[in-house]
N, C-alpha and C. Protein backbone atom coordinates (compact mmCIF):
# COMPACT_ATOMS: atom_id res chain seq x y z
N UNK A 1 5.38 33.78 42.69
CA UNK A 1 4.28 33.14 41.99
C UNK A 1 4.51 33.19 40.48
N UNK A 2 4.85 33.97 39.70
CA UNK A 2 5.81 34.30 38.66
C UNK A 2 6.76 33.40 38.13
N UNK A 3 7.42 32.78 39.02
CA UNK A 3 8.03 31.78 38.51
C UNK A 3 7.12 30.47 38.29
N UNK A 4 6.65 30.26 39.33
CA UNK A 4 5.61 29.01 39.13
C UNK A 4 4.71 28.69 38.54
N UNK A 5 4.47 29.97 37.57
CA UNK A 5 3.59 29.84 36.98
C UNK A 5 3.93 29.97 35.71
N UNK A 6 5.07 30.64 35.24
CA UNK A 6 6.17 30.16 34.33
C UNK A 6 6.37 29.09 33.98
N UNK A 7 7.13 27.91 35.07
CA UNK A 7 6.87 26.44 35.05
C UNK A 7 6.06 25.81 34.32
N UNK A 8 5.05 25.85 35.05
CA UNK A 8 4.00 25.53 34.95
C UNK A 8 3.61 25.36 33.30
N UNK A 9 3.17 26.78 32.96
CA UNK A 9 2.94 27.07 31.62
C UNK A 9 4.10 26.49 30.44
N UNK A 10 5.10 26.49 30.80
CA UNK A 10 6.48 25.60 30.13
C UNK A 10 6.37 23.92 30.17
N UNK A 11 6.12 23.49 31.50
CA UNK A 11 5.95 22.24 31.02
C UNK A 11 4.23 21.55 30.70
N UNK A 12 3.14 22.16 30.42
CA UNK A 12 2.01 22.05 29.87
C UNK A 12 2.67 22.10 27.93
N UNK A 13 3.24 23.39 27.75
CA UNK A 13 3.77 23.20 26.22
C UNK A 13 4.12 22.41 25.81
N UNK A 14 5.75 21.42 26.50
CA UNK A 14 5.90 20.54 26.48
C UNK A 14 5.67 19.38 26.57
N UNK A 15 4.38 19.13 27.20
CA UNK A 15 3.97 17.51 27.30
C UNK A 15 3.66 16.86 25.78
N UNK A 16 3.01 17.46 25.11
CA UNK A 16 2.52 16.97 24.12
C UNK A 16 3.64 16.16 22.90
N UNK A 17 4.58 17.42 22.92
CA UNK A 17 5.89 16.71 22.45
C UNK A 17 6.60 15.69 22.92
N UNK A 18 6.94 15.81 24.31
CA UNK A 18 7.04 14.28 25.17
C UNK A 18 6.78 13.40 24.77
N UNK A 19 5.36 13.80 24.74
CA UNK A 19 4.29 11.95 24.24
C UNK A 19 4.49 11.58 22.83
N UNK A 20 4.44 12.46 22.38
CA UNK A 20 4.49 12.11 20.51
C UNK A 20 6.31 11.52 20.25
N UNK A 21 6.78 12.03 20.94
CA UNK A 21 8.33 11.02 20.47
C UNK A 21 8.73 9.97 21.47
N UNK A 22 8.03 10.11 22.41
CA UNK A 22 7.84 8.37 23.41
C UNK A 22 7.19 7.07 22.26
N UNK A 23 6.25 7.97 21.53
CA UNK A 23 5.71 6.78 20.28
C UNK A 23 5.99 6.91 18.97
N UNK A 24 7.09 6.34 18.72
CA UNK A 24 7.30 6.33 17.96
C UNK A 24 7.69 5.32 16.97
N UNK A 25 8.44 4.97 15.72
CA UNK A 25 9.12 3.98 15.54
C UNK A 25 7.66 2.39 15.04
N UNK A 26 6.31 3.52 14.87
CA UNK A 26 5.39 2.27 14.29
C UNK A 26 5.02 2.52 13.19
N UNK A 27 5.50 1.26 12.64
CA UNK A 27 5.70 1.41 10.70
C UNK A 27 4.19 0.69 10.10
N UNK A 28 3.66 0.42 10.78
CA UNK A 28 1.86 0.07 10.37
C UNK A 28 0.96 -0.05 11.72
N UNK A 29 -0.36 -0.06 11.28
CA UNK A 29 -0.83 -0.03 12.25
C UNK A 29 -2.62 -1.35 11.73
N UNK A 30 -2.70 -1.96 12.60
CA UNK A 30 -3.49 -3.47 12.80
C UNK A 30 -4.53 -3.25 12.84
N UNK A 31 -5.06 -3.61 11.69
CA UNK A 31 -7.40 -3.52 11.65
C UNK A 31 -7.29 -5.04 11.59
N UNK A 32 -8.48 -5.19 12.84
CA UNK A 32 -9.10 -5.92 13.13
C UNK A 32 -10.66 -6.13 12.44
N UNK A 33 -11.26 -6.77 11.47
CA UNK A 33 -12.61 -7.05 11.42
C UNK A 33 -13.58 -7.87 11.93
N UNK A 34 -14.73 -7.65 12.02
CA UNK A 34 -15.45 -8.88 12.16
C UNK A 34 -15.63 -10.36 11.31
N UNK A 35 -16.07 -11.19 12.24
CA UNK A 35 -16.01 -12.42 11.51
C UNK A 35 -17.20 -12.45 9.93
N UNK A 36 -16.28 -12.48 8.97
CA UNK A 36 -17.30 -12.77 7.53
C UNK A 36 -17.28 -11.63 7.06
N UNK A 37 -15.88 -10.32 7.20
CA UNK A 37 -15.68 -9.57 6.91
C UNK A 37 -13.73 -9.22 6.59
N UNK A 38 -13.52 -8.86 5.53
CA UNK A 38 -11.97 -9.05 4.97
C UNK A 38 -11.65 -7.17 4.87
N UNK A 39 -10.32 -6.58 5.41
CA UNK A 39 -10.11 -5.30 5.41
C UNK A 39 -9.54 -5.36 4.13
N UNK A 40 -10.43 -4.41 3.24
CA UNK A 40 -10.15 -3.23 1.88
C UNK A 40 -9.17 -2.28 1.97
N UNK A 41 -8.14 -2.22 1.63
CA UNK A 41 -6.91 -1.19 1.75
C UNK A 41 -7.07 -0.17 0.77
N UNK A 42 -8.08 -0.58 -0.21
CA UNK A 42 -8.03 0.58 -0.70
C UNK A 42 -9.44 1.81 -0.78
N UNK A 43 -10.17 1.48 0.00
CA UNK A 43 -11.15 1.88 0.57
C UNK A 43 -10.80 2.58 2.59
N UNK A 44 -10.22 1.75 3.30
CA UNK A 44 -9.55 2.11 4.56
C UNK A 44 -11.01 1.12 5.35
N UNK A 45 -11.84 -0.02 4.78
CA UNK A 45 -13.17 -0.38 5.74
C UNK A 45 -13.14 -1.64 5.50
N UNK A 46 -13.75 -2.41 5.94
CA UNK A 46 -13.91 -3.93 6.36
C UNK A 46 -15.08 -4.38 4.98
N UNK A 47 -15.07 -5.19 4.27
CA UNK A 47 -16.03 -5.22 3.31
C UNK A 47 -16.74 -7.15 3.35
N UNK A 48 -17.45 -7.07 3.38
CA UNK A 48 -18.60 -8.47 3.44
C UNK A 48 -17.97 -9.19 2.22
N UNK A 49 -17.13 -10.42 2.69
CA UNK A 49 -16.89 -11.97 1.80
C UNK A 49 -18.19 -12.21 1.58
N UNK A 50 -18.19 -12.14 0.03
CA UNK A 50 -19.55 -12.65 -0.94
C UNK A 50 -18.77 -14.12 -1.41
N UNK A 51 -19.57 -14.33 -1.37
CA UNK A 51 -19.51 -16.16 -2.07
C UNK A 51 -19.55 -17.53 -1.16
């Protein structure tokens, strides 16, 4: 049981690292706003087209 639970506890550590270098390789990432709304980059939020 010792061993298996060894395992066990070894590959739970490891998953997380798994996943994080399966994704990798994304050099931006895509905001979507609503309609009558333009994304502010320098704020990080969607801001209301006046005019």
């Amino acid at each position: 049981m010792t061993i298996k639970t060894l395992l066990t506890a070894a590959a739970l550590a490891v998953a997380p690292f798994a996943a994080t270098a399966a994704c990798t390789g994304h050099s931006e990432a895509k905001v979507s706003c609503a309609a009558g709304t333009v994304f502010d980059a320098a704020t990080g939020t969607c801001k209301v087209i006046s005019g």
